[in-house]
C-alpha atoms as a PDB file:
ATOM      1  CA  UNK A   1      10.217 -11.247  38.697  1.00  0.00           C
ATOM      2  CA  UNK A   2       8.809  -8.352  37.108  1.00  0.00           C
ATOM      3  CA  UNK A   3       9.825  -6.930  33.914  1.00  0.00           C
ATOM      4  CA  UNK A   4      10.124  -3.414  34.923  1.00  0.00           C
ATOM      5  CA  UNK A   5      10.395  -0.269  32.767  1.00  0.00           C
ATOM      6  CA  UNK A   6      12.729   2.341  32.386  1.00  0.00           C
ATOM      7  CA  UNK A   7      11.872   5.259  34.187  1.00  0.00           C
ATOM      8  CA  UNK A   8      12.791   8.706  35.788  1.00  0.00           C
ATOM      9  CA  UNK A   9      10.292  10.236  38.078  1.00  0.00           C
ATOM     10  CA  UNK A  10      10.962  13.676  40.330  1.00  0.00           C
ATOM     11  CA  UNK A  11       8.283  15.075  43.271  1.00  0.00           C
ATOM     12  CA  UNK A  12       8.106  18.339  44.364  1.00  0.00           C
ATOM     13  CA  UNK A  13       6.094  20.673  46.552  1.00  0.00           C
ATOM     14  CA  UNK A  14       6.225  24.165  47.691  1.00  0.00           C
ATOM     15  CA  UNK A  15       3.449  25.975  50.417  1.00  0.00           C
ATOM     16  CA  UNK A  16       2.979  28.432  48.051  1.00  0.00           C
ATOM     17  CA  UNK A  17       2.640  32.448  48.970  1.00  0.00           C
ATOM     18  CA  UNK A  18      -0.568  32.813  50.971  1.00  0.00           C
ATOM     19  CA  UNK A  19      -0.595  29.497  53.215  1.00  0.00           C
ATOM     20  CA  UNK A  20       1.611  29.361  56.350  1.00  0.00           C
ATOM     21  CA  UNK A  21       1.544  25.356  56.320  1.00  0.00           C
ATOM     22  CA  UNK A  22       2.285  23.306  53.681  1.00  0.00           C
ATOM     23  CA  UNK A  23      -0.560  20.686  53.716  1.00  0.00           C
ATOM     24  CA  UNK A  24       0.334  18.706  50.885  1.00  0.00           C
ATOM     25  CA  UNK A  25       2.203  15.493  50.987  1.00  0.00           C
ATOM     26  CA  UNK A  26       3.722  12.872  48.036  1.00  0.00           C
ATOM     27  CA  UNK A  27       6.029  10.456  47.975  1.00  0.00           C
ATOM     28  CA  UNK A  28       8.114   8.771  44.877  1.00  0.00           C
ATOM     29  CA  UNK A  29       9.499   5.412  44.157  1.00  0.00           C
ATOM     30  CA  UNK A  30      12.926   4.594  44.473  1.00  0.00           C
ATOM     31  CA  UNK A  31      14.921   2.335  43.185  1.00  0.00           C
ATOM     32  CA  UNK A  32      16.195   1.450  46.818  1.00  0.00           C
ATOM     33  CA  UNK A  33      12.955  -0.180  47.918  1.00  0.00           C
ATOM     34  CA  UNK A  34      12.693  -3.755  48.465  1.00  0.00           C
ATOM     35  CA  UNK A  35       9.394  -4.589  46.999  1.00  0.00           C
ATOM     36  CA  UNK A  36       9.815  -2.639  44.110  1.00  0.00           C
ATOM     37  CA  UNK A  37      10.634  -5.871  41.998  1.00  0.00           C
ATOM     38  CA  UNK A  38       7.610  -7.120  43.319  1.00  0.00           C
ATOM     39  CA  UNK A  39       4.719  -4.367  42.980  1.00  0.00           C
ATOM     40  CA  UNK A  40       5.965  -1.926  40.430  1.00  0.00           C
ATOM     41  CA  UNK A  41       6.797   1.691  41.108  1.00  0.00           C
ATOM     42  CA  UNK A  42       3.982   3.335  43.275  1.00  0.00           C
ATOM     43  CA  UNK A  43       3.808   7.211  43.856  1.00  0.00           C
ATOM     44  CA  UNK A  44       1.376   8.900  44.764  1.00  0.00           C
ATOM     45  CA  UNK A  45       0.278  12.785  45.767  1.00  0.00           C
ATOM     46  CA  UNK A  46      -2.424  13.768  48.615  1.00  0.00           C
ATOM     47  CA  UNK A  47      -3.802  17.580  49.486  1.00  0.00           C
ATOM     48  CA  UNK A  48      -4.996  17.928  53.249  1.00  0.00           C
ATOM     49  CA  UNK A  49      -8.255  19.866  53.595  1.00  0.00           C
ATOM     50  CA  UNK A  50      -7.281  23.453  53.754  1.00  0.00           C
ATOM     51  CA  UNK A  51     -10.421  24.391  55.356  1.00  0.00           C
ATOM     52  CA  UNK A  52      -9.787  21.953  58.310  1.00  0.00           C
ATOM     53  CA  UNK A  53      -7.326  21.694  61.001  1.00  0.00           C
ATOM     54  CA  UNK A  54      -4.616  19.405  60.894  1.00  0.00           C
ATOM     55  CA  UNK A  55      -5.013  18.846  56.785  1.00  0.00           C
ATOM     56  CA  UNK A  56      -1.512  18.312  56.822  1.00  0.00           C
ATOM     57  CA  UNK A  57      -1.716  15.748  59.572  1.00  0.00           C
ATOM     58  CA  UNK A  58      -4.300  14.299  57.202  1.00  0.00           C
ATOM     59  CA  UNK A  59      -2.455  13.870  53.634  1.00  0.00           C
ATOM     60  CA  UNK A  60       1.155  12.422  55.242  1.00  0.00           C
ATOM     61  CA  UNK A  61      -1.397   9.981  57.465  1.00  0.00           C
ATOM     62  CA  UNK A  62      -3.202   8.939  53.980  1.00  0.00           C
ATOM     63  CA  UNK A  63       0.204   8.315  52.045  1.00  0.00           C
ATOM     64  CA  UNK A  64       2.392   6.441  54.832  1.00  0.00           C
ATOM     65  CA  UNK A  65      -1.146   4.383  55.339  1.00  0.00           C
ATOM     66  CA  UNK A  66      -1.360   4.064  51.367  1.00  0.00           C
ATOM     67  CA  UNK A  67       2.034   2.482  51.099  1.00  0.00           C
ATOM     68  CA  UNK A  68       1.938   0.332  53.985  1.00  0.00           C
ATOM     69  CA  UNK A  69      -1.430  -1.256  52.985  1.00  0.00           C
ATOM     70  CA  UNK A  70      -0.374  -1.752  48.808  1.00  0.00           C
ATOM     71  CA  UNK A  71       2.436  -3.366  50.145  1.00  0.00           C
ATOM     72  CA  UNK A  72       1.016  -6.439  51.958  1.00  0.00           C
ATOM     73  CA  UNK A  73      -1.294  -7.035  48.729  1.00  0.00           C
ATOM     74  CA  UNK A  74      -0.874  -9.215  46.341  1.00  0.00           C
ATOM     75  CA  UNK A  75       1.818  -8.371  43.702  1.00  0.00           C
ATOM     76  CA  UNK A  76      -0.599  -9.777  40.711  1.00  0.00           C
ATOM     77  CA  UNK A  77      -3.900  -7.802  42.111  1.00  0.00           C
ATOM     78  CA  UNK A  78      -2.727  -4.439  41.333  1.00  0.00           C
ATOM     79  CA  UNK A  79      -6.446  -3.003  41.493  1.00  0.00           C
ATOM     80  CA  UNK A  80      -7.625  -4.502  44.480  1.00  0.00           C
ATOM     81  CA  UNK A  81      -4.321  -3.374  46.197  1.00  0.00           C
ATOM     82  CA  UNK A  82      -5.121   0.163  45.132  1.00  0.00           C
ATOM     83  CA  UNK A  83      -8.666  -0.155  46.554  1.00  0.00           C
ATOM     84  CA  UNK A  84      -7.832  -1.949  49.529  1.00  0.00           C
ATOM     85  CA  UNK A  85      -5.133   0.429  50.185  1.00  0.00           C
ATOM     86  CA  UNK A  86      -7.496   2.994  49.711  1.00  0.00           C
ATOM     87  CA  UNK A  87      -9.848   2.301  52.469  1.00  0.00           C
ATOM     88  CA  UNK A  88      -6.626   1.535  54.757  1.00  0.00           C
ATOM     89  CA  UNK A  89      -6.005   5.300  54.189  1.00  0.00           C
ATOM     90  CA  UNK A  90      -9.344   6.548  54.711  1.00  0.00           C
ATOM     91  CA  UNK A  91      -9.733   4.349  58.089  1.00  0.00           C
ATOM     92  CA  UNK A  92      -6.307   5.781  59.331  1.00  0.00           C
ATOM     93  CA  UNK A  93      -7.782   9.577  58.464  1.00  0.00           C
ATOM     94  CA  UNK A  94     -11.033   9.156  59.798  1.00  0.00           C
ATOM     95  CA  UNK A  95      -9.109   7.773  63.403  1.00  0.00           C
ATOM     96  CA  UNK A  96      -7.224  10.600  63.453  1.00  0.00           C
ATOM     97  CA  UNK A  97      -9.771  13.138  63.187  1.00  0.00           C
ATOM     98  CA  UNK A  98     -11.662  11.309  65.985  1.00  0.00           C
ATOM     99  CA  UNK A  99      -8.900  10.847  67.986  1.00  0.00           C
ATOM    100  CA  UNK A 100      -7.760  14.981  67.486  1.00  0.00           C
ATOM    101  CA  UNK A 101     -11.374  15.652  67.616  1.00  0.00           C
ATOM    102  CA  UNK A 102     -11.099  17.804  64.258  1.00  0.00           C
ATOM    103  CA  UNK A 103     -12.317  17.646  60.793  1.00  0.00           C
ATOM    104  CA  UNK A 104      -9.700  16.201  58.620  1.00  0.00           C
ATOM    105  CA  UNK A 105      -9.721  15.099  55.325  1.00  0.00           C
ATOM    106  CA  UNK A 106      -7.693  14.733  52.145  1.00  0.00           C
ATOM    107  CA  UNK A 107      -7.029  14.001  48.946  1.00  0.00           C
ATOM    108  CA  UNK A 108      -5.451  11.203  47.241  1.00  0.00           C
ATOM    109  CA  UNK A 109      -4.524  10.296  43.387  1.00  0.00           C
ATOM    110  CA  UNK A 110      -1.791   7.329  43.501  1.00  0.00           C
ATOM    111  CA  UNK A 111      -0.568   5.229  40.430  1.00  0.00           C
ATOM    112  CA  UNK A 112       1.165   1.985  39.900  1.00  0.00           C
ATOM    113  CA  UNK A 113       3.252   1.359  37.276  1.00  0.00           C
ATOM    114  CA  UNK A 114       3.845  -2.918  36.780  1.00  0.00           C
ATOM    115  CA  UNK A 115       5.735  -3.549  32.944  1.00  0.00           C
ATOM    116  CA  UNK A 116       3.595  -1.521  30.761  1.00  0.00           C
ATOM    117  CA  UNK A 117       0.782  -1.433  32.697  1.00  0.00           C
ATOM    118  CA  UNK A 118      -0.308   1.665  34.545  1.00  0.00           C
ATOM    119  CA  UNK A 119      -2.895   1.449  37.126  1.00  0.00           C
ATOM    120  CA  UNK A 120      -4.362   4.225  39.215  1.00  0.00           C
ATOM    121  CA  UNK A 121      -6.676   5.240  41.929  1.00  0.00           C
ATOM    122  CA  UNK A 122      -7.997   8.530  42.599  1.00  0.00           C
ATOM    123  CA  UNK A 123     -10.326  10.318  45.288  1.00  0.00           C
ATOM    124  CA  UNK A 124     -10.234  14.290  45.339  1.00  0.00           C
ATOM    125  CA  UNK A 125      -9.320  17.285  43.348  1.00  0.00           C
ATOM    126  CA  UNK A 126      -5.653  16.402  42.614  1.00  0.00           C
ATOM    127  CA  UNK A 127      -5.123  14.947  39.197  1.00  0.00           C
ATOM    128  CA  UNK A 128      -3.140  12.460  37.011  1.00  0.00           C
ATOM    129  CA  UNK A 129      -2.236  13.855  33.397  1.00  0.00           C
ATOM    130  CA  UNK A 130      -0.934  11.476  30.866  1.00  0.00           C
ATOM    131  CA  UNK A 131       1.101  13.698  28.256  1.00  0.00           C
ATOM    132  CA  UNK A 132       1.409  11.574  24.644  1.00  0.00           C
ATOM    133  CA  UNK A 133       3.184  13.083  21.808  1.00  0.00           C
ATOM    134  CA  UNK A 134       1.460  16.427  21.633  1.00  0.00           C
ATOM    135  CA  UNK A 135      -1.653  15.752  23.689  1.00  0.00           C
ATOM    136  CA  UNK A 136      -2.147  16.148  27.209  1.00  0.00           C
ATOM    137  CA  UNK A 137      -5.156  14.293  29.121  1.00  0.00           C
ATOM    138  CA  UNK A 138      -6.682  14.135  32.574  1.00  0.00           C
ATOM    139  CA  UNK A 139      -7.239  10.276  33.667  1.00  0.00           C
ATOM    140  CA  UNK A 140      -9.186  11.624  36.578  1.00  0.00           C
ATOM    141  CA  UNK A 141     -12.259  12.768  37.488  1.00  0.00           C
ATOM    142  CA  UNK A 142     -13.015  15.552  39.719  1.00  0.00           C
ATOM    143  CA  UNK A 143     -14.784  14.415  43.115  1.00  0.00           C
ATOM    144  CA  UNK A 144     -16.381  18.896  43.472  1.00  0.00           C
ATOM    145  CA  UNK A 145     -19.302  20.119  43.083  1.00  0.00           C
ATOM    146  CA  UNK A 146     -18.154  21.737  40.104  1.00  0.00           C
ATOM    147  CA  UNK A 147     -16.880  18.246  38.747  1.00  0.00           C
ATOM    148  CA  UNK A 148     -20.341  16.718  38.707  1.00  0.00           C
ATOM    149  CA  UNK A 149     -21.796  19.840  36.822  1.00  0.00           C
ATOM    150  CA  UNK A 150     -19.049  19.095  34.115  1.00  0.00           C
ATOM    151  CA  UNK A 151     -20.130  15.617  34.221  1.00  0.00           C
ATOM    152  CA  UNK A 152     -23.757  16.694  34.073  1.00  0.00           C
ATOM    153  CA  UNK A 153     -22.701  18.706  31.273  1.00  0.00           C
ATOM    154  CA  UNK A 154     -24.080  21.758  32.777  1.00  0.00           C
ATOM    155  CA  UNK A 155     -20.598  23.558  32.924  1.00  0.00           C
ATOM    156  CA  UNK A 156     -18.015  23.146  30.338  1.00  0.00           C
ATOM    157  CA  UNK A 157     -14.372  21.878  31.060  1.00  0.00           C
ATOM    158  CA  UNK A 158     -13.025  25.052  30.245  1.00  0.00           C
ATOM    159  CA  UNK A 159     -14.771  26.832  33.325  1.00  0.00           C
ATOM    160  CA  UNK A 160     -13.530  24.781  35.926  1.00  0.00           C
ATOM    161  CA  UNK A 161     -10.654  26.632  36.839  1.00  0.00           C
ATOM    162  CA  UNK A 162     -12.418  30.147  37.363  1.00  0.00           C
ATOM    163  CA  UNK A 163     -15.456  28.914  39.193  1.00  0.00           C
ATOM    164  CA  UNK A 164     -15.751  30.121  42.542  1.00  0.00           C
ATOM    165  CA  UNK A 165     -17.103  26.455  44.033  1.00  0.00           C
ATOM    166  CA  UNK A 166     -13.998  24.658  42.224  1.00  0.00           C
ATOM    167  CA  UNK A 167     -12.915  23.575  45.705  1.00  0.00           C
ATOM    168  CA  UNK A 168     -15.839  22.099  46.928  1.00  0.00           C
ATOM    169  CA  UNK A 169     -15.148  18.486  47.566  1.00  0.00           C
ATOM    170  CA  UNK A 170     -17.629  15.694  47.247  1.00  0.00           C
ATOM    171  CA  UNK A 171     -15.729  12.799  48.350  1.00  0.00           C
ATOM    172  CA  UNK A 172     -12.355  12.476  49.993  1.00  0.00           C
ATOM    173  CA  UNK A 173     -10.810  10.563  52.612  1.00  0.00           C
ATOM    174  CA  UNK A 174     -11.548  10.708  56.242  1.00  0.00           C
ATOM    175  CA  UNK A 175     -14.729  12.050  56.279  1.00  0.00           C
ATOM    176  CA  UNK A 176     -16.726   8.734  55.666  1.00  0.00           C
ATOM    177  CA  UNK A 177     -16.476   5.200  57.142  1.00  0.00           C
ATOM    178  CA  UNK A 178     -16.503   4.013  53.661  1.00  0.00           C
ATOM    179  CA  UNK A 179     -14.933   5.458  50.231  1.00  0.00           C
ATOM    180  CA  UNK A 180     -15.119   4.290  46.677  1.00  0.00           C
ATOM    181  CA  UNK A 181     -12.400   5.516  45.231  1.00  0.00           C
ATOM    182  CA  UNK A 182     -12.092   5.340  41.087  1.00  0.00           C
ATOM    183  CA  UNK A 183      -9.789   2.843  40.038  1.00  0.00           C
ATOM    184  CA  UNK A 184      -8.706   2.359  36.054  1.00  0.00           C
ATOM    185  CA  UNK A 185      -5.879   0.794  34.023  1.00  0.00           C
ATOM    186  CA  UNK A 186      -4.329   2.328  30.932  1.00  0.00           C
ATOM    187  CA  UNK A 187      -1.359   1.064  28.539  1.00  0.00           C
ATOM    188  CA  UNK A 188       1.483   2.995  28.809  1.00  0.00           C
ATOM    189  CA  UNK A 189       3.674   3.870  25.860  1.00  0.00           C
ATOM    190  CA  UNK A 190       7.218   4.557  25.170  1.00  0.00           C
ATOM    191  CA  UNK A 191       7.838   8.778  25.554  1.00  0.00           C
ATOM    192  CA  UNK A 192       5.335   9.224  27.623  1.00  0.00           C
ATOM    193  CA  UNK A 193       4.778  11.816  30.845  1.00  0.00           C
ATOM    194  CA  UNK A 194       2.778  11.232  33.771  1.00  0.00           C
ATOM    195  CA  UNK A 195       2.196  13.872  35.686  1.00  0.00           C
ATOM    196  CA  UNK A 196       0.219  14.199  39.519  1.00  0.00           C
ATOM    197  CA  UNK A 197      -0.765  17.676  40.699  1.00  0.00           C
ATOM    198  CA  UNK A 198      -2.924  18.681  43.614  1.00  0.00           C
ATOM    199  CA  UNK A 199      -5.477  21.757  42.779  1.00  0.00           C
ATOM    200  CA  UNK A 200      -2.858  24.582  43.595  1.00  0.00           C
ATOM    201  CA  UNK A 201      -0.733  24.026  40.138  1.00  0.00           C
ATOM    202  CA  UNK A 202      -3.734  22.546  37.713  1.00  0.00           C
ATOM    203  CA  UNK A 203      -6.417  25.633  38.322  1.00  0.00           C
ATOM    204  CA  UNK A 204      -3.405  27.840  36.902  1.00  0.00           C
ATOM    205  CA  UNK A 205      -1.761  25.769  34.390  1.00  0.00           C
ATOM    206  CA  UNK A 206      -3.980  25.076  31.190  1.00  0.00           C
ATOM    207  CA  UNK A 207      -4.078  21.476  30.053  1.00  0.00           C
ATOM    208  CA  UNK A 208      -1.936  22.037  27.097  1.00  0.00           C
ATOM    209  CA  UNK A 209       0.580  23.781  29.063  1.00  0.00           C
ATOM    210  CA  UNK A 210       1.433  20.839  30.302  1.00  0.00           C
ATOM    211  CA  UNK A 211       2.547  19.400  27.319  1.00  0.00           C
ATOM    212  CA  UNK A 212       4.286  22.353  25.921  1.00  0.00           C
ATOM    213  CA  UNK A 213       6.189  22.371  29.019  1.00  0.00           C
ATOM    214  CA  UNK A 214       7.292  18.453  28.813  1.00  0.00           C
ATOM    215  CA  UNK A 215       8.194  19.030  25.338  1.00  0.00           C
ATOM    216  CA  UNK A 216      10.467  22.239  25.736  1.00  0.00           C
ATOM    217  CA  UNK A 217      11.673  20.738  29.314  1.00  0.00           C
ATOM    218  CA  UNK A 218      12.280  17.136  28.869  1.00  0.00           C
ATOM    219  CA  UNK A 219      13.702  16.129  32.371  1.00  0.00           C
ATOM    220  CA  UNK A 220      11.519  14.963  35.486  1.00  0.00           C
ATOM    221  CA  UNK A 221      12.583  17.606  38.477  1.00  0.00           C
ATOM    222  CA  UNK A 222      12.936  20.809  35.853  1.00  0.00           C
ATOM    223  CA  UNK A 223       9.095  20.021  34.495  1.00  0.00           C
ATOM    224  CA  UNK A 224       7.991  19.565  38.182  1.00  0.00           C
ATOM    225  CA  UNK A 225      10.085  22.714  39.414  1.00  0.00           C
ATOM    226  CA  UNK A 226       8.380  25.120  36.218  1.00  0.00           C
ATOM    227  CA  UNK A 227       4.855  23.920  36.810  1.00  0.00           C
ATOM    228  CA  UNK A 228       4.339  24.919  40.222  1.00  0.00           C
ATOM    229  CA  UNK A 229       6.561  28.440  39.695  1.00  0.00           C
ATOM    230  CA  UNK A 230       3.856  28.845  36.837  1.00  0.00           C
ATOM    231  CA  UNK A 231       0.965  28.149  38.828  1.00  0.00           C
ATOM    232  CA  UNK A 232       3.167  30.502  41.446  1.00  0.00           C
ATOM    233  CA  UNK A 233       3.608  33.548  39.246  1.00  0.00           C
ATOM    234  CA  UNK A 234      -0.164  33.233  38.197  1.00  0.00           C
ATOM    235  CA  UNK A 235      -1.068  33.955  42.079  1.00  0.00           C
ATOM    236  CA  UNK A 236      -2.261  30.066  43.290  1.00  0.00           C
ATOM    237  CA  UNK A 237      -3.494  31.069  46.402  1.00  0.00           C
ATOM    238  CA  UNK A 238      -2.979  27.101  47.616  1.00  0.00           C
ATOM    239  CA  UNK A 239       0.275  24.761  48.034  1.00  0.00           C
ATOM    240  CA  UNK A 240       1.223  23.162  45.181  1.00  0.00           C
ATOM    241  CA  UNK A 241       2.745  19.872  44.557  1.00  0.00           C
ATOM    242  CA  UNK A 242       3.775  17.898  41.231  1.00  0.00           C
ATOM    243  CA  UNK A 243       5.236  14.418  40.764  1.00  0.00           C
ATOM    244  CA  UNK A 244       6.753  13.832  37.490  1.00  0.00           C
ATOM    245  CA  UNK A 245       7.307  10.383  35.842  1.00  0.00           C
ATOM    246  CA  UNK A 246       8.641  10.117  32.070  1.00  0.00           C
ATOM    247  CA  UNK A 247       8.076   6.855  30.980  1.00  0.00           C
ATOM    248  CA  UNK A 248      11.836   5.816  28.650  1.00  0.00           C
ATOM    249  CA  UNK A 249      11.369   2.318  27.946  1.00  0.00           C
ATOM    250  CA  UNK A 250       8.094   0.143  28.466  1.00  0.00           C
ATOM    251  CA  UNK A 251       8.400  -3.495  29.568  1.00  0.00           C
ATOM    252  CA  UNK A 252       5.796  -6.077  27.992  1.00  0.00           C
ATOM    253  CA  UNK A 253       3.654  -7.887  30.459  1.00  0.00           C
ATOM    254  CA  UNK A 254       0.303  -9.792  30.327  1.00  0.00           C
ATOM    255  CA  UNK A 255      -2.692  -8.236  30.652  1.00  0.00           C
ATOM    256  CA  UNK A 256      -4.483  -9.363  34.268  1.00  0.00           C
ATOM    257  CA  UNK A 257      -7.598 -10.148  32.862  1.00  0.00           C
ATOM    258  CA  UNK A 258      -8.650 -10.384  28.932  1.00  0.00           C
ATOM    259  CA  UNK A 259      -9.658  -7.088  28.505  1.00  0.00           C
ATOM    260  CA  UNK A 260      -7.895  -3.460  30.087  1.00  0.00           C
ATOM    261  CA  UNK A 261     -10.780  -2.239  33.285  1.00  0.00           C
ATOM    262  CA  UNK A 262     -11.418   1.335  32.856  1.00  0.00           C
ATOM    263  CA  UNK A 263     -13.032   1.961  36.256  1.00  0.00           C
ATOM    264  CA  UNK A 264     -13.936   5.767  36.882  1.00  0.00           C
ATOM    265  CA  UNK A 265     -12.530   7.409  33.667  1.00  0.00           C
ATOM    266  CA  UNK A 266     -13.986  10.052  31.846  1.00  0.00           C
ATOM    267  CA  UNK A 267     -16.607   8.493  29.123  1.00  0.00           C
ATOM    268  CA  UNK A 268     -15.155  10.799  26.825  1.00  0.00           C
ATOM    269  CA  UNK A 269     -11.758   9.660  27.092  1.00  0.00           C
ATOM    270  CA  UNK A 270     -12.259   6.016  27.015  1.00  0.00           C
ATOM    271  CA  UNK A 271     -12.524   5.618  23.010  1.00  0.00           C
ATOM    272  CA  UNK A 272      -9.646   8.561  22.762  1.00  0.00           C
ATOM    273  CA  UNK A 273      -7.040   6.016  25.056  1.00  0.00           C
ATOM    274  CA  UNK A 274      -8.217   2.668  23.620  1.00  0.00           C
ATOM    275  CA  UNK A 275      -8.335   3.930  19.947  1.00  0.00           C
ATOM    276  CA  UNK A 276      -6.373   6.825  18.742  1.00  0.00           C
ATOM    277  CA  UNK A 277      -3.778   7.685  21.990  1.00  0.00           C
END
């Protein structure tokens, strides 16, 4: 059985004040669900294509496929249940949209959390933040237009959130037979926050923010509640969900192979997590 940590998590999403749909969906762990001894706690955040019809159609298909597929995986293959769960969700997307004759797509940024292991997949423009101490980083990458100028290092991180092509996705699911979503692993640590956001709450909240708000806040559902009315009162023009997770207590476990797999992460941030986070 697995040695599971302590944990509080919260999720929640709000259309926002220009969009008459909410096309966002999420969906948290509970304690209540069977395999949770099994696989770990799972959550996971996805943002329909607001340019599209039936986006929301799109993100609650990705996430109810996402769960279904991690589920009949292998509880000791945490990666390859995110990937194959992955593809599950992009083939139940891409049906849709042929089926409803309509472009759909959507994002998706899910994590796994298995003793004091996190694992997490990622395809989109939502992110995963991992607040330590006093530092707040992204563990994702951006799948824009924008994103690969960053990575190109063309644009600077700091211009991100102003440029007019920000939404301009590269890869997400439904649009492709075939995704390849990034999948990496990270060490969690005792204090810590994770938090998921789609695009509507991070292009108005400043990295940092996120920690001073964790700090002052402390508590799951009041950090998730005060992001998105910041990214509210700042005029997001998008819906905006957040799932919160504060990490109380981590529970050892062995690694799954001799060294932590960093798939997809930042190069920047891979000597910041293994060395000084």
């Amino acid at each position: 059985m697995l040695n599971a940590p302590q944990l509080t998590a919260y999720g929640h999403t709000h259309v926002g004040t220009v969009r008459e749909e909410n096309q966002d969906s999420f969906r948290v762990s509970t304690a209540a669900e069977p395999p949770l001894q099994a696989f770990g706690a799972l959550y996971a955040v996805a943002d329909g294509m607001g340019g599209y019809e039936h986006g929301a159609i799109a993100s609650a298909q990705a996430i109810e496929t996402f769960y279904e597929t991690f589920y009949q995986g292998n509880p000791q293959k945490p990666p390859q249940n995110l990937k194959n769960a992955v593809q599950a969700a992009n083939w139940a997307v891409y049906q849709a949209s042929q089926r409803l004759r309509a472009r759909m797509g959507t994002t998706l940024s899910a994590l796994n959390i298995m003793g004091n292991q996190l694992h997490l997949s990622h395809i989109g423009d939502s992110r995963v933040y991992l607040v330590r101490g006093r530092n707040s980083t992204c563990l994702t990458n951006d799948h824009t237009a924008v994103g690969e100028l960053v990575r190109m290092r063309v644009l600077s991180p700091d211009k991100v959130r102003t440029h007019e092509r920000r939404s301009v996705l590269q890869k997400c699911l439904g649009m492709q037979l075939v995704v390849q979503p990034d999948v990496s692993q990270h060490k969690l640590a005792e204090g810590d926050y994770l938090i998921l956001c789609t695009d509507g709450v991070w292009s108005h909240v400043e990295d940092q923010e996120f920690v001073q708000i964790a700090i002052r806040t402390g508590d799951p559902e009041p950090i998730s509640r005060e992001l998105i009315d910041l990214a509210m009162q700042r005029e997001s023009d998008d819906n905006l969900s957040v799932i919160t997770i504060h990490i109380q207590k981590v529970a050892p476990q062995a690694e799954t192979s001799g060294e932590r797999r960093m798939w997809g992460l930042p190069q920047a941030l891979r000597g910041k997590l293994m060395g000084k986070a």
